[in-house]
C-alpha atoms as a PDB file:
ATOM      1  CA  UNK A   1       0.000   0.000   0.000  1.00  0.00           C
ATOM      2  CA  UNK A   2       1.059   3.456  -0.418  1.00  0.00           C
ATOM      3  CA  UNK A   3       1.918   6.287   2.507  1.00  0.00           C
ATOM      4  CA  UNK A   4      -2.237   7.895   1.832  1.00  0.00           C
ATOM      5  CA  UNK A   5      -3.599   4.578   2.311  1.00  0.00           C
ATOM      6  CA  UNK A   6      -1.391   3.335   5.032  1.00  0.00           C
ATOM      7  CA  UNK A   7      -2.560   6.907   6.716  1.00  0.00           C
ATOM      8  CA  UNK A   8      -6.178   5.999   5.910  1.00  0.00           C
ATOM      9  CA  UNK A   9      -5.907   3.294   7.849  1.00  0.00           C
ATOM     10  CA  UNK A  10      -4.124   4.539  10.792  1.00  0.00           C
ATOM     11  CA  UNK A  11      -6.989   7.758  11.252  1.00  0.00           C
ATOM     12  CA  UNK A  12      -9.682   5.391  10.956  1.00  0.00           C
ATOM     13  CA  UNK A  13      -8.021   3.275  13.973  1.00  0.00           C
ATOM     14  CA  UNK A  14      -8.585   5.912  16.193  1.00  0.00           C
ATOM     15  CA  UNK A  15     -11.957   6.446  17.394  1.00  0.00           C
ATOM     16  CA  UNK A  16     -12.537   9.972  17.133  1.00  0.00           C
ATOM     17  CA  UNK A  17     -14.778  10.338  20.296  1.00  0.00           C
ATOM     18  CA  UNK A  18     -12.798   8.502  23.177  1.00  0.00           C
ATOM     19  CA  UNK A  19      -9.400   8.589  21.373  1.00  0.00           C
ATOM     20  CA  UNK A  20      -8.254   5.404  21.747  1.00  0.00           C
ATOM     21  CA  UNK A  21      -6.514   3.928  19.027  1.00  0.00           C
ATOM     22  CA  UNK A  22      -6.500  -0.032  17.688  1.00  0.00           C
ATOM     23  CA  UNK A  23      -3.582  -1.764  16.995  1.00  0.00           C
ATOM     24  CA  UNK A  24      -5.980  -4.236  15.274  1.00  0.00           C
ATOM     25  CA  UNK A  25      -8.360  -4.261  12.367  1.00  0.00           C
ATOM     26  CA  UNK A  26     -11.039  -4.038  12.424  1.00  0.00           C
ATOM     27  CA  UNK A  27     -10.566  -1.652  15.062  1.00  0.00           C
ATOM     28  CA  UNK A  28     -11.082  -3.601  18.762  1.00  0.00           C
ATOM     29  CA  UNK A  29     -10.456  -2.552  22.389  1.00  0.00           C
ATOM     30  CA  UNK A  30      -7.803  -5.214  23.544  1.00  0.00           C
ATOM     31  CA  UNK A  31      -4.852  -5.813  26.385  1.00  0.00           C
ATOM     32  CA  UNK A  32      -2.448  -4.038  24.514  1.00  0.00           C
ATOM     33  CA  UNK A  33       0.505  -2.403  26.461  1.00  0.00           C
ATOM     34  CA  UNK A  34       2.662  -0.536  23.536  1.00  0.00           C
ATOM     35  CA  UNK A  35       0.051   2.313  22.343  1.00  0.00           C
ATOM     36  CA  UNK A  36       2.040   4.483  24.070  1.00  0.00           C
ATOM     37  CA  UNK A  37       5.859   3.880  22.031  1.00  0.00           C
ATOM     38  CA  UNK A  38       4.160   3.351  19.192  1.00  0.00           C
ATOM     39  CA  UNK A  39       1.801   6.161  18.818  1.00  0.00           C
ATOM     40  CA  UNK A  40       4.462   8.622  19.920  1.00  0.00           C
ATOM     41  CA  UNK A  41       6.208   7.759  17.507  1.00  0.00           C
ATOM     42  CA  UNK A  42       3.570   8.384  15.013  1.00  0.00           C
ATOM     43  CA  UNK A  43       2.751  11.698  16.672  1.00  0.00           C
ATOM     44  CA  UNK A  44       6.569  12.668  16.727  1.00  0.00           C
ATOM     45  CA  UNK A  45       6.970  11.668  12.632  1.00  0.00           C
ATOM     46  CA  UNK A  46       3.425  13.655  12.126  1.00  0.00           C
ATOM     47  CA  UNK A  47       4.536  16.736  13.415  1.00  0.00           C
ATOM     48  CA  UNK A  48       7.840  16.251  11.505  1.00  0.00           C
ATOM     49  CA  UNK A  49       6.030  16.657   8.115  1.00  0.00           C
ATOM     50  CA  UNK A  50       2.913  18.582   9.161  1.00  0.00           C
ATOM     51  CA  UNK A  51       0.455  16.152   9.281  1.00  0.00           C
ATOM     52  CA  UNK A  52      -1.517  17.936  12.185  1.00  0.00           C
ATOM     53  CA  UNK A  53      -4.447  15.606  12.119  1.00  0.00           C
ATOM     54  CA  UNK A  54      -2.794  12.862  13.083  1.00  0.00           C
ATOM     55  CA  UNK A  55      -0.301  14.447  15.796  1.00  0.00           C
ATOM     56  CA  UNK A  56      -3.505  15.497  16.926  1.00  0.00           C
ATOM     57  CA  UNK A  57      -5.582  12.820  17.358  1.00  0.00           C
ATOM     58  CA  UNK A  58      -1.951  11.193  19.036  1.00  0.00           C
ATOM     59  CA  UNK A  59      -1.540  14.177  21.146  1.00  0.00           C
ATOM     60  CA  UNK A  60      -5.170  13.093  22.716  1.00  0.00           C
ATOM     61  CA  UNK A  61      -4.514   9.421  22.811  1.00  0.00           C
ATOM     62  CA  UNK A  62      -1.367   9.692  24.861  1.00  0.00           C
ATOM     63  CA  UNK A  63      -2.862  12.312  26.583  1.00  0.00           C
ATOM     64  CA  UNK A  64      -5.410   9.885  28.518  1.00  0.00           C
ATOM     65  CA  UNK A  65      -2.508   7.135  28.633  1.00  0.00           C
ATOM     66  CA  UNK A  66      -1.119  10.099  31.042  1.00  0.00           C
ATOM     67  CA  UNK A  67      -3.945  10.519  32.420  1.00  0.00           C
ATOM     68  CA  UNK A  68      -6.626   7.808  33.124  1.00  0.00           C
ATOM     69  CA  UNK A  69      -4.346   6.405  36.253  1.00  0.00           C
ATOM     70  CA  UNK A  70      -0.875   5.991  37.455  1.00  0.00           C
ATOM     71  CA  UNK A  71       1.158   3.217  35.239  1.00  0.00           C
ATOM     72  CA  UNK A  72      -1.917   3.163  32.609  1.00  0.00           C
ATOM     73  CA  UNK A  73      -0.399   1.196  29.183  1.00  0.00           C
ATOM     74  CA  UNK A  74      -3.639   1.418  27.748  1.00  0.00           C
ATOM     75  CA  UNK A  75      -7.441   2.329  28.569  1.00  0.00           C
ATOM     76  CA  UNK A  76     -11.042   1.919  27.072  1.00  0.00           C
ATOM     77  CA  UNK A  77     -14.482   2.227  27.786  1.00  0.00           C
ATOM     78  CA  UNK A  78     -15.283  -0.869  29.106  1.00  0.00           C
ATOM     79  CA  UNK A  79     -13.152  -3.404  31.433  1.00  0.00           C
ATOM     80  CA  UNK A  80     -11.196  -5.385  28.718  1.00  0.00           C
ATOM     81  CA  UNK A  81      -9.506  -7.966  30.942  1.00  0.00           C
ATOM     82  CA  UNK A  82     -10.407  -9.072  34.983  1.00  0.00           C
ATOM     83  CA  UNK A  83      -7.567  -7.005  35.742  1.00  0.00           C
ATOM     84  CA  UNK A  84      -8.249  -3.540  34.397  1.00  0.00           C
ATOM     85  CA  UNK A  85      -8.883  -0.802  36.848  1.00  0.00           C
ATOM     86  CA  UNK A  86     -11.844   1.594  36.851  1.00  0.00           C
ATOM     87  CA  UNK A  87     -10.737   5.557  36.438  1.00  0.00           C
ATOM     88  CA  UNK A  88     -11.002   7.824  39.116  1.00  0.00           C
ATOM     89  CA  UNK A  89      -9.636  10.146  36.991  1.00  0.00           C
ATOM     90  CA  UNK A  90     -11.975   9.910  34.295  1.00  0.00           C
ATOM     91  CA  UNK A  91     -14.881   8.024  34.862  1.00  0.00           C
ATOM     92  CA  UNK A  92     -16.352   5.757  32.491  1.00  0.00           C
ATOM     93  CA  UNK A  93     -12.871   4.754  32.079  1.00  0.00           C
ATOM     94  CA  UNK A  94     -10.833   1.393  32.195  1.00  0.00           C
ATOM     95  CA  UNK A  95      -7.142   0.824  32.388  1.00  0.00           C
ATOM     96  CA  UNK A  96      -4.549  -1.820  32.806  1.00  0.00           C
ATOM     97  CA  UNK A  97      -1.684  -0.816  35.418  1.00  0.00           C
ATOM     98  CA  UNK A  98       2.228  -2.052  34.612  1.00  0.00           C
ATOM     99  CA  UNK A  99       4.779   0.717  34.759  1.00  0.00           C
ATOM    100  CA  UNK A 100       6.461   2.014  31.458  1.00  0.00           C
ATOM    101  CA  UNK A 101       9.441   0.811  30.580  1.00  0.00           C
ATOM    102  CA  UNK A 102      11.551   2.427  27.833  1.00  0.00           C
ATOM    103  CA  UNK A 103      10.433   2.241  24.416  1.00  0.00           C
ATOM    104  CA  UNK A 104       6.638   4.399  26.088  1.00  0.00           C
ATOM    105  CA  UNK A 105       9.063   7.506  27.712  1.00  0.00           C
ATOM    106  CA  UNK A 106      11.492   7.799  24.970  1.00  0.00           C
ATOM    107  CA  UNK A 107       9.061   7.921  22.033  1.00  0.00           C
ATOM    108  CA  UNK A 108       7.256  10.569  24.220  1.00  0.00           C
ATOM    109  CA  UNK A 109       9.483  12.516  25.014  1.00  0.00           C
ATOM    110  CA  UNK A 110      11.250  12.392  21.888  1.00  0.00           C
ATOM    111  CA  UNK A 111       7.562  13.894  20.315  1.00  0.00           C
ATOM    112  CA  UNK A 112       7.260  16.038  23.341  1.00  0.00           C
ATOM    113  CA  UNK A 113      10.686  18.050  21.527  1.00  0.00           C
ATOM    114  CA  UNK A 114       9.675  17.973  18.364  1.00  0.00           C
ATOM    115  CA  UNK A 115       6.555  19.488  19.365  1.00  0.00           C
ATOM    116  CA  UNK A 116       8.369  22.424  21.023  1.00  0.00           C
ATOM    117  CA  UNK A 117      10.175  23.233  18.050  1.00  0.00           C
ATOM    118  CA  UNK A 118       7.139  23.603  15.911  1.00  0.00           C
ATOM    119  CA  UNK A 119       4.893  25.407  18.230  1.00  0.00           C
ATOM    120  CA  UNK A 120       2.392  22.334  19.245  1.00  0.00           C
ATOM    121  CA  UNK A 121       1.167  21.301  22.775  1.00  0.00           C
ATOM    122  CA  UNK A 122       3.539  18.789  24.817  1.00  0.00           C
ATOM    123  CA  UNK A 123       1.959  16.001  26.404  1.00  0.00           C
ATOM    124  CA  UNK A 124       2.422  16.703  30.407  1.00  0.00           C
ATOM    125  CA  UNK A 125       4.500  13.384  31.792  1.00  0.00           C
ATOM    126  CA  UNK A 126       7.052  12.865  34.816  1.00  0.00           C
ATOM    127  CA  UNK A 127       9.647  10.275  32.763  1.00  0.00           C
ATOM    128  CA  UNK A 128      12.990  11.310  33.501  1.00  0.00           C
ATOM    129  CA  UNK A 129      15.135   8.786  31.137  1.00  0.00           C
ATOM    130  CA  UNK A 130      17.864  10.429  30.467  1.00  0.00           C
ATOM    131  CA  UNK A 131      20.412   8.526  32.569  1.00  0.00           C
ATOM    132  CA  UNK A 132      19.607   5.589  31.118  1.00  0.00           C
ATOM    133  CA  UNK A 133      19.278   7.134  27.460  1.00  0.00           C
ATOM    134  CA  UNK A 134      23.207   8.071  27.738  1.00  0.00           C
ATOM    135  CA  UNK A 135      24.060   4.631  28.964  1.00  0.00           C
ATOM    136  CA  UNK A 136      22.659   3.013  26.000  1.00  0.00           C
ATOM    137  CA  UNK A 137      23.896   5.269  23.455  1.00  0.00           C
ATOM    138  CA  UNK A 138      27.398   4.740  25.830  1.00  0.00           C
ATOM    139  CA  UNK A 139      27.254   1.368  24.873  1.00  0.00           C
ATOM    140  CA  UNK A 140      26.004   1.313  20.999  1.00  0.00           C
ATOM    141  CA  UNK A 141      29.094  -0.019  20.069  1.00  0.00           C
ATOM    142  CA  UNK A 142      29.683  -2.929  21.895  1.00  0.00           C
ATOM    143  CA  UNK A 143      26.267  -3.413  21.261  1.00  0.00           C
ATOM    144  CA  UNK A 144      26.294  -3.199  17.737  1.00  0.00           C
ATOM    145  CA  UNK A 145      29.272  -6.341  18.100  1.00  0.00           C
ATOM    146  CA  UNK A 146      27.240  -7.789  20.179  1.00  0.00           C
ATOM    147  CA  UNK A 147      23.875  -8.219  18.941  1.00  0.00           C
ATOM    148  CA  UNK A 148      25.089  -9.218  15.285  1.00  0.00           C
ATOM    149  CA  UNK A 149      26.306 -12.588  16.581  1.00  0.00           C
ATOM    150  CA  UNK A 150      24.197 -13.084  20.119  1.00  0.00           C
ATOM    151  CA  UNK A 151      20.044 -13.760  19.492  1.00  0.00           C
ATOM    152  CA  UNK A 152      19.452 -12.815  22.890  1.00  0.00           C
ATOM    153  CA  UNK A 153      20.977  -9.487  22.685  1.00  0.00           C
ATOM    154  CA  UNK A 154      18.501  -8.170  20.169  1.00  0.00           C
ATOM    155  CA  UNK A 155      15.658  -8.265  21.658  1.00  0.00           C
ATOM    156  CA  UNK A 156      17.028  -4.821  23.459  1.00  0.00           C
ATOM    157  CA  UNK A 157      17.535  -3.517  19.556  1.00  0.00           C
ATOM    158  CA  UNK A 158      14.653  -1.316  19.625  1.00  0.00           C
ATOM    159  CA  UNK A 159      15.425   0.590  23.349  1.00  0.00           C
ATOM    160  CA  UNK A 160      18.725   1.075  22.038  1.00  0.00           C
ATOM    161  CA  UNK A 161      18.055   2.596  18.648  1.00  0.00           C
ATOM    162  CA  UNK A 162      15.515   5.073  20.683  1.00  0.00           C
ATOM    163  CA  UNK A 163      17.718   5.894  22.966  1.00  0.00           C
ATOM    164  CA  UNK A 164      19.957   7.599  20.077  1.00  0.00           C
ATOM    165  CA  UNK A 165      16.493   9.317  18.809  1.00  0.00           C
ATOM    166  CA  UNK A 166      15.301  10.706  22.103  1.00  0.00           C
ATOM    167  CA  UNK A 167      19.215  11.972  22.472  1.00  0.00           C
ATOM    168  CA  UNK A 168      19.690  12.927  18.726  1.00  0.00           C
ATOM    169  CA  UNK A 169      23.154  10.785  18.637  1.00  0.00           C
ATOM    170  CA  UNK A 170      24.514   9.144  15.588  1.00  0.00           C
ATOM    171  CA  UNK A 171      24.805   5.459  16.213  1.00  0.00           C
ATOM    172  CA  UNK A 172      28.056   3.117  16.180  1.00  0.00           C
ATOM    173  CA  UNK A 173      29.158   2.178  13.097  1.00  0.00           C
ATOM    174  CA  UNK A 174      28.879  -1.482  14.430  1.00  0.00           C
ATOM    175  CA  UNK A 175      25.512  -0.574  14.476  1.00  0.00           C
ATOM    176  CA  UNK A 176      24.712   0.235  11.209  1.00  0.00           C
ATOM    177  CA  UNK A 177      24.090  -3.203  10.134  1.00  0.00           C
ATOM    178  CA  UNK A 178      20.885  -3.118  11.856  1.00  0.00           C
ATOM    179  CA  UNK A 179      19.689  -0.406   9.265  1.00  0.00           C
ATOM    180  CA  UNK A 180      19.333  -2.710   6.701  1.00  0.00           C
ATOM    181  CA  UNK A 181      16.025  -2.880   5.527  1.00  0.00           C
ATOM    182  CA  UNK A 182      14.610  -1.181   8.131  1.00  0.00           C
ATOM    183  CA  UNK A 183      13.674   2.461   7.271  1.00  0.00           C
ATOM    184  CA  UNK A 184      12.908   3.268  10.651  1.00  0.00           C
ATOM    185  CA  UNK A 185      16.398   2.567  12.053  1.00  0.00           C
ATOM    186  CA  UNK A 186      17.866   3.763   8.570  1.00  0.00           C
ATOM    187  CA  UNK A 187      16.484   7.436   9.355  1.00  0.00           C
ATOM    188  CA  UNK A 188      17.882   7.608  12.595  1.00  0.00           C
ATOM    189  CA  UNK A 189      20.968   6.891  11.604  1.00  0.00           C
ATOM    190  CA  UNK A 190      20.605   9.734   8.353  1.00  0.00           C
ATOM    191  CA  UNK A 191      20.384   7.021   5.929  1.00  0.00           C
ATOM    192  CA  UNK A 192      17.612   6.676   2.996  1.00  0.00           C
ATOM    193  CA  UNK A 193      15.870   3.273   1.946  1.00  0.00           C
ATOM    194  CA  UNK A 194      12.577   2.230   0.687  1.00  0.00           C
ATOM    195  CA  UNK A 195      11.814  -1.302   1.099  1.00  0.00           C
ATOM    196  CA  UNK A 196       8.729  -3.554   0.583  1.00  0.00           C
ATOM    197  CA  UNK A 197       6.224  -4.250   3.453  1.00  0.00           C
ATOM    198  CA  UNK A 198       4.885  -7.257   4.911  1.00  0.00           C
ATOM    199  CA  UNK A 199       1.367  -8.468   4.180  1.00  0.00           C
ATOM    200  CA  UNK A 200       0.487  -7.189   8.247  1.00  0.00           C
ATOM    201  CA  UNK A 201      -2.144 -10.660   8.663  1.00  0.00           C
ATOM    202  CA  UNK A 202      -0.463 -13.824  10.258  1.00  0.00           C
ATOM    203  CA  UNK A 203      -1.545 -16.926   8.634  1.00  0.00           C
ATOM    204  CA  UNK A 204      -2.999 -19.593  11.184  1.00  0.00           C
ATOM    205  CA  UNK A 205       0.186 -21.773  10.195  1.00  0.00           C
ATOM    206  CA  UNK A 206       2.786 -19.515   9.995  1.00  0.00           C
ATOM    207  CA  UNK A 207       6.152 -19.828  11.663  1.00  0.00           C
ATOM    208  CA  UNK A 208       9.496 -18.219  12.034  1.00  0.00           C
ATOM    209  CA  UNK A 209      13.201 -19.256  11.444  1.00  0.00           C
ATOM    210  CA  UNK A 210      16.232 -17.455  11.855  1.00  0.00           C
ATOM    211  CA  UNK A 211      18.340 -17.004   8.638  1.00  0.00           C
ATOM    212  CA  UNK A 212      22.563 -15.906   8.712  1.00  0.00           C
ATOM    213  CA  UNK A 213      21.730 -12.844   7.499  1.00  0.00           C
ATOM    214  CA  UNK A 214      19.155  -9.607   7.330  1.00  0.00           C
ATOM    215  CA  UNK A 215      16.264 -11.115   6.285  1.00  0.00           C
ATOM    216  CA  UNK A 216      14.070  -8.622   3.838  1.00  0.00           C
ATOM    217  CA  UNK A 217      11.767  -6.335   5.610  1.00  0.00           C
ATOM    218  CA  UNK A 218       8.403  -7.278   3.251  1.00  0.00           C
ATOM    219  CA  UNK A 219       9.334 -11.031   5.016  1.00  0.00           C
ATOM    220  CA  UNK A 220       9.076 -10.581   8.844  1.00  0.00           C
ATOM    221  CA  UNK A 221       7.067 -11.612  11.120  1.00  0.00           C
ATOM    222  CA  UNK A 222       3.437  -9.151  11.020  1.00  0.00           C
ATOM    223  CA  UNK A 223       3.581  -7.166  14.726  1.00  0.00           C
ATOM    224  CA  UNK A 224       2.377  -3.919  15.514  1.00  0.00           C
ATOM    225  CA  UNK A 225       5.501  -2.051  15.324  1.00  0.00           C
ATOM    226  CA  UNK A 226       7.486  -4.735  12.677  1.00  0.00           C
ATOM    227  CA  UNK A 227      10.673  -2.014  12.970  1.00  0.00           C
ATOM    228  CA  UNK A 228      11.775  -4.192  16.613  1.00  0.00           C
ATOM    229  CA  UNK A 229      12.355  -7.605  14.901  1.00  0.00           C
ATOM    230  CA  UNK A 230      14.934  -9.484  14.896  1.00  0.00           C
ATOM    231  CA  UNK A 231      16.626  -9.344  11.256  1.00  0.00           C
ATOM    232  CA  UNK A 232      17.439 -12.732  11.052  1.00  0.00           C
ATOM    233  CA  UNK A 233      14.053 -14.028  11.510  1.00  0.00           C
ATOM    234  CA  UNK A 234      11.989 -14.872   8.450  1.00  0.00           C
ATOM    235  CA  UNK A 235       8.409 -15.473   8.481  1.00  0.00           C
ATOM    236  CA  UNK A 236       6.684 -18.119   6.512  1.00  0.00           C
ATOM    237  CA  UNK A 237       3.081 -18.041   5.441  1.00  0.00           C
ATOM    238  CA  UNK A 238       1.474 -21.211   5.726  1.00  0.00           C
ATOM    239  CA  UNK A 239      -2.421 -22.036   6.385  1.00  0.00           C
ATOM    240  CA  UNK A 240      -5.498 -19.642   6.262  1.00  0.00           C
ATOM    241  CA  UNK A 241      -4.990 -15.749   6.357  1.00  0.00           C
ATOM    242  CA  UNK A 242      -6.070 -14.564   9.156  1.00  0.00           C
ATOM    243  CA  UNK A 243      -8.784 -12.165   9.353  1.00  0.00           C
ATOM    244  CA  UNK A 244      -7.121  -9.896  11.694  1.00  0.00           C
ATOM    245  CA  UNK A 245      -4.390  -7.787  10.464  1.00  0.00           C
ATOM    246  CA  UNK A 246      -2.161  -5.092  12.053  1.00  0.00           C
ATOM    247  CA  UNK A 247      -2.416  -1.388  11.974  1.00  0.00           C
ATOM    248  CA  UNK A 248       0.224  -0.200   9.316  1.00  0.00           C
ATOM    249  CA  UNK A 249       1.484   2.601  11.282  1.00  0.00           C
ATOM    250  CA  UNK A 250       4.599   1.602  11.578  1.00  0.00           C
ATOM    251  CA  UNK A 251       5.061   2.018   7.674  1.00  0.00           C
ATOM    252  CA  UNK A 252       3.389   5.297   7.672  1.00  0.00           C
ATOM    253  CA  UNK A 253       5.992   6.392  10.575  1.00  0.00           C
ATOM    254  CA  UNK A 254       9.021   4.789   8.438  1.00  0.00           C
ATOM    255  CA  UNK A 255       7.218   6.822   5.134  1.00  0.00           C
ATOM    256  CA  UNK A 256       6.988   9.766   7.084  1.00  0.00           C
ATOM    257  CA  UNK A 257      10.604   9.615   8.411  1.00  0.00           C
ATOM    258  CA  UNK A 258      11.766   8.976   5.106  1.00  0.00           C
ATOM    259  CA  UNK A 259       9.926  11.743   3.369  1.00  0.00           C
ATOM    260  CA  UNK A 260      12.426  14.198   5.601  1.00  0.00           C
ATOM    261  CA  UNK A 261      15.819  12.958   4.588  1.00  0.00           C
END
């Protein structure tokens, strides 16, 4: 699909009366605990090329993350799992309580500046990451050794690779490898690419293997932010599509991103 239809979809995921925004489509109120990272980022990469809709309509979804009750990852208007808490803070409300971790503050905050620098609202927050921010981008290039050869180690790609966007660093050039087909990474690190994207349903068969090398983007697994894979995994369709399929926001922030280079 192209950037206005990728776009499409991502506005009509967002109800436009409570503000919450589906991962999912068709759009459905679920357990999710990344809206915040993810939708930052799309807010952040909005207000990079003007798109004020959509920063908007972020702007007011990460707003009630903030909001609706202390270590909210996600709310909605009814009680979506056992263990979702009723709002004080805005009744009517439900939310499900874990603390942030990373990827939620940095994306944030990261928005939060870009937002200063074009005149828009900040979203009020209390993250203070910064300490940890410097010791990742500290590490990037052990890292970058690191996580080429160790499968364990990437699963920390993504919090490292924001860490250098919140902080505006250049990354190691032992990480660079992780650019590869992966225009998200690839524009942090000042680097154009256009790839393919996946097909975003699963199939009920479908399985993963790990490959020696950077597997192509259009063949990863389908996720709602597909830019935190592992690059060696491949993803192979087998069975019946499902009828589910992801939000493509994360090609819409990667279009976005591009579009400034």
């Amino acid at each position: 699909m192209n950037t206005q239809e990728a776009r499409a979809l991502v506005v009509g995921a967002i109800n436009p009366e409570n503000f919450y925004y589906s991962h999912v489509i068709p759009s459905a109120y679920k357990n999710w605990i990344d809206g915040l990272a993810w939708s930052q980022l799309g807010r952040g990469a909005a207000l990079l090329v003007a798109d004020w809709e959509l920063a908007s309509l972020f702007h007011e979804y990460g707003s009630r993350i903030m909001n609706v009750g202390k270590d909210a990852r996600n709310y909605a208007p009814l009680q979506v799992k056992d263990d979702w808490v009723a709002s004080t803070a805005m009744p009517g409300f439900w939310y499900t309580v874990k603390p942030q971790a990373f990827a939620g503050p940095a994306a944030l905050l990261w928005a939060n500046n870009i937002a200063k620098k074009v005149g828009k609202p900040e979203i009020k927050n209390s993250f203070n990451i910064s300490i940890n921010a410097k010791a990742m981008v500290a590490s990037g290039f052990l890292f970058g050794i690191l996580a080429k050869h160790m499968a364990w180690m990437r699963q920390h790609i993504d919090s490292v690779w924001l860490a250098h966007l919140y902080l505006g660093k250049k990354p190691s050039s032992t990480m660079m490898w992780m650019t590869e087909e992966n225009p998200f990474m690839a524009y942090i690190a000042g680097k154009k690419q256009s790839v393919a994207y996946p097909d975003m349903c699963r199939t009920t068969e479908g399985s993963t293997s790990m490959e020696s090398k950077v597997v192509p983007l259009s063949e990863c697994e389908p996720s709602a932010w597909i830019f935190r894979r592992d690059p060696y995994n491949r993803y192979t369709r087998k069975g019946i599509i499902q009828n589910e399929s992801y939000t493509p926001l994360a090609q819409l922030v990667g279009d976005y991103l591009q579009s400034t280079l």
